[in-house]
N, C-alpha and C. Protein backbone atom coordinates (compact mmCIF):
# COMPACT_ATOMS: atom_id res chain seq x y z
N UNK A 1 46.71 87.52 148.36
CA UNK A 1 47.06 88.91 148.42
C UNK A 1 47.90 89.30 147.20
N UNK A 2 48.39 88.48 146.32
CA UNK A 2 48.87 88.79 144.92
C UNK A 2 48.10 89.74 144.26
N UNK A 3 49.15 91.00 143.96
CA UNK A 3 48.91 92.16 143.16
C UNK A 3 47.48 93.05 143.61
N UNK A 4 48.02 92.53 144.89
CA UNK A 4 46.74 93.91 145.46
C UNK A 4 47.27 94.53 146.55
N UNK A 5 46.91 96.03 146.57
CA UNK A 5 47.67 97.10 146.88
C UNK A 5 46.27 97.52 148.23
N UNK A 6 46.37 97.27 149.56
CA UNK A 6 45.91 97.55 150.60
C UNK A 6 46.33 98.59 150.96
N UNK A 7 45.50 99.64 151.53
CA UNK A 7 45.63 100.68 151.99
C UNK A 7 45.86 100.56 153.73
N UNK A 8 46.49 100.94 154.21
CA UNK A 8 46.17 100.26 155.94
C UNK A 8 46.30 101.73 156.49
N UNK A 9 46.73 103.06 156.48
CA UNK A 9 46.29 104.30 157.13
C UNK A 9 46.97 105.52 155.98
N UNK A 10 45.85 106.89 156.08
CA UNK A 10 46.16 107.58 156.00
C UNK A 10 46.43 108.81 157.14
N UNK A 11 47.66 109.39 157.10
CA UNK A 11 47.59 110.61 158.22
C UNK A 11 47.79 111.90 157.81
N UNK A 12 47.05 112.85 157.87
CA UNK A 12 47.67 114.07 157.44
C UNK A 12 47.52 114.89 158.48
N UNK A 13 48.73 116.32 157.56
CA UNK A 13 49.10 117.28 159.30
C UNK A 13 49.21 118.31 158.20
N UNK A 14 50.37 119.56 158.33
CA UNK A 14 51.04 120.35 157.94
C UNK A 14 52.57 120.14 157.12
N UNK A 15 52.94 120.36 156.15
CA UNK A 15 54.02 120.50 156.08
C UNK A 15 55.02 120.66 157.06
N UNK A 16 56.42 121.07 156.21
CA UNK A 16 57.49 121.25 157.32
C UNK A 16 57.29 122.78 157.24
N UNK A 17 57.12 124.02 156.59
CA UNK A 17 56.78 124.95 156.71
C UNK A 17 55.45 125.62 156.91
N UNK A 18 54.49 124.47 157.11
CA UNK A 18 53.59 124.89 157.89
C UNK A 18 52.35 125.74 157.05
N UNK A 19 52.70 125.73 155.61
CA UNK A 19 51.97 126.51 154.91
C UNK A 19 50.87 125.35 153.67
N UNK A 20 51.28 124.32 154.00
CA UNK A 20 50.18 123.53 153.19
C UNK A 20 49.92 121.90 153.82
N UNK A 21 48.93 121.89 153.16
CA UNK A 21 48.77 120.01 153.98
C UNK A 21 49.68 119.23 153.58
N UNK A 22 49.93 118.37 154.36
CA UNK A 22 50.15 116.83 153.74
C UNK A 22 50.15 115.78 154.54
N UNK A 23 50.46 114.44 153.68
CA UNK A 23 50.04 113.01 154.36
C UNK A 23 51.08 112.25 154.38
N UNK A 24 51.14 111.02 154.77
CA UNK A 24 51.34 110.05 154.52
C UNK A 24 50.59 109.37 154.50
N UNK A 25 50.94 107.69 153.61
CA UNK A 25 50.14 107.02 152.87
C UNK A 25 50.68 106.07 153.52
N UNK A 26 50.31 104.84 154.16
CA UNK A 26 50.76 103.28 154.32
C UNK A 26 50.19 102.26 153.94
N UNK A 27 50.30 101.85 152.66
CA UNK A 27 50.09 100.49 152.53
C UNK A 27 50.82 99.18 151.79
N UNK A 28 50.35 98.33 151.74
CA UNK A 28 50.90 96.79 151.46
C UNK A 28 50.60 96.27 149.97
N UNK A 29 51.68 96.27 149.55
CA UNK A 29 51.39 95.27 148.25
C UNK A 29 52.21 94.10 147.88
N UNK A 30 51.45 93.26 147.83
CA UNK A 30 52.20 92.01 147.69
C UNK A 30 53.27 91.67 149.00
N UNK A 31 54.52 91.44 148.79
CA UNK A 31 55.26 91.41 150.87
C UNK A 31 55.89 92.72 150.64
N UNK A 32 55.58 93.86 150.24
CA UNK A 32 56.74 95.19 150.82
C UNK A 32 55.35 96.05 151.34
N UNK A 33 56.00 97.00 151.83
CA UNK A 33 55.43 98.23 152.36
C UNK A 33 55.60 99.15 152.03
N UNK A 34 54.76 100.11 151.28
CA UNK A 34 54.45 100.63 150.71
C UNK A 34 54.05 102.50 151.11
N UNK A 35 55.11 103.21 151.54
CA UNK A 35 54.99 104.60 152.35
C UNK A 35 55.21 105.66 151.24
N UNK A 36 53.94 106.12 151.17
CA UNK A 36 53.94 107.57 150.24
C UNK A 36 54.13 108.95 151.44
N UNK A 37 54.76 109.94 150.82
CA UNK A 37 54.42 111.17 151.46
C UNK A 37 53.82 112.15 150.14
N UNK A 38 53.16 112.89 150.66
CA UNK A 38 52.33 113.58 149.18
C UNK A 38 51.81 115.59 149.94
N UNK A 39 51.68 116.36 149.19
CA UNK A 39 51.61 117.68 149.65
C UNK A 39 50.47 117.79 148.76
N UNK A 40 49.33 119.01 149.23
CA UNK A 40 48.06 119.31 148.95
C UNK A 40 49.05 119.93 147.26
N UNK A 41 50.04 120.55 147.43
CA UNK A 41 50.37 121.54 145.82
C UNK A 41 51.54 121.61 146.00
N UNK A 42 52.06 119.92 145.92
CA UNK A 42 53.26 119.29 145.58
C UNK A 42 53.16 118.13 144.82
N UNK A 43 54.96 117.79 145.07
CA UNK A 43 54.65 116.07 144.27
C UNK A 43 54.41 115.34 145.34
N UNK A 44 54.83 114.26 144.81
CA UNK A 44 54.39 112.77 145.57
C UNK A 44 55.33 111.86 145.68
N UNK A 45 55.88 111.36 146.77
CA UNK A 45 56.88 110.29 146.58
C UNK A 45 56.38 109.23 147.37
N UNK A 46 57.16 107.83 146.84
CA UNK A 46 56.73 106.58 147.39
C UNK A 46 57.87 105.75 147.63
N UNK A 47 58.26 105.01 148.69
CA UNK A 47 59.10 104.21 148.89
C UNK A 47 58.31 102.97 148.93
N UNK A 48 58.99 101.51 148.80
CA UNK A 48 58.90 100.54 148.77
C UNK A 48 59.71 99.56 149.89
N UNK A 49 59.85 98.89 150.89
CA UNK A 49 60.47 98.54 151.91
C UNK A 49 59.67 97.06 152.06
N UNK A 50 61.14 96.31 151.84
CA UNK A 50 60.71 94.83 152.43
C UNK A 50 60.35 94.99 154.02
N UNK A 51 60.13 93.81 155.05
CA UNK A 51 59.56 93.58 156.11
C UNK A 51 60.94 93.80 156.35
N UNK A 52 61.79 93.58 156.62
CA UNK A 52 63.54 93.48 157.34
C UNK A 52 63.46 94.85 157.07
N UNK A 53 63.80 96.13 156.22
CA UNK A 53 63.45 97.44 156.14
C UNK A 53 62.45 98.18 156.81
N UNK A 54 61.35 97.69 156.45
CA UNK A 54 60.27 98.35 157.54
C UNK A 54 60.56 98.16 159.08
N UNK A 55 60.97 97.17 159.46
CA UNK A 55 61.41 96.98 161.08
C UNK A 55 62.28 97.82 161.07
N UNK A 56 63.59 97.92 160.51
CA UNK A 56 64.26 99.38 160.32
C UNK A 56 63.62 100.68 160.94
N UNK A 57 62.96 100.74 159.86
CA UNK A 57 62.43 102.22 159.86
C UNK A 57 61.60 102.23 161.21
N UNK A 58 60.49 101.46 161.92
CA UNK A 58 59.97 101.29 162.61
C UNK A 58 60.81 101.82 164.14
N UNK A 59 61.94 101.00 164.18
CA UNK A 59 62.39 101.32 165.01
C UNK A 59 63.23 102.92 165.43
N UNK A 60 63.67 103.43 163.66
CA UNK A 60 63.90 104.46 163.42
C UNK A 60 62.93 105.56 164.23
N UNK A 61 61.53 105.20 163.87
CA UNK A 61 61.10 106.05 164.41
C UNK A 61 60.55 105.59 166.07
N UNK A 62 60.83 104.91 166.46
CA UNK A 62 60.82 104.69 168.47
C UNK A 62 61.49 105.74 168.77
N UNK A 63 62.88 105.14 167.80
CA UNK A 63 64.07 106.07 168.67
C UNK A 63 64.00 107.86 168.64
N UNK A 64 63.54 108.11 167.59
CA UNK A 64 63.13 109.82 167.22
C UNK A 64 61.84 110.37 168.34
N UNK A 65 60.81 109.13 168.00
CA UNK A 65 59.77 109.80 169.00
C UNK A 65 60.72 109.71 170.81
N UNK A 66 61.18 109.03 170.67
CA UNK A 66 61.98 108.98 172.40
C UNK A 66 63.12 110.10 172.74
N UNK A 67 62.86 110.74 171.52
CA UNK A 67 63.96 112.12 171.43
C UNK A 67 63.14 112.83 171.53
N UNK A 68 61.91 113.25 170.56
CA UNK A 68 61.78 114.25 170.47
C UNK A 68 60.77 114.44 171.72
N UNK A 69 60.33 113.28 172.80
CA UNK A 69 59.89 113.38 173.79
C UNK A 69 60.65 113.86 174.87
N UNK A 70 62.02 113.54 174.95
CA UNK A 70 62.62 113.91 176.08
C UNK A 70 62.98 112.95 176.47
N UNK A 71 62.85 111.75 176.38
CA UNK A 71 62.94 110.56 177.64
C UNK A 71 63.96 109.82 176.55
């Protein structure tokens, strides 16, 4: 898997104002993880996150979706 950049999902929705697309990007290169967010007529940003970071964030978002569910 040296120096190759796997794609593993794209998702797109709406912005935060609701007036243009956008995505996120997830994939793997080499051992980090690799999360773009990008807008149809914007820029583009990319983070980079070891596996100990990504579990981070992962859990970051349990805890948000368990909010913004109610429970």
């Amino acid at each position: 898997m040296k120096n190759e950049r796997i794609s593993v999902k794209y998702i797109e929705n709406k912005n935060v104002d609701g007036d243009d697309s956008a995505g996120v990007i997830i994939s793997v290169f080499e051992r980090d993880i690799l999360i773009g967010v990008t807008e149809r007529h914007g820029g583009d940003v990319e983070i980079s996150l070891n596996i100990e970071k990504a579990k981070e964030l992962v859990s970051a978002i349990n805890s948000a979706i368990k909010l913004a569910s109610g429970n």
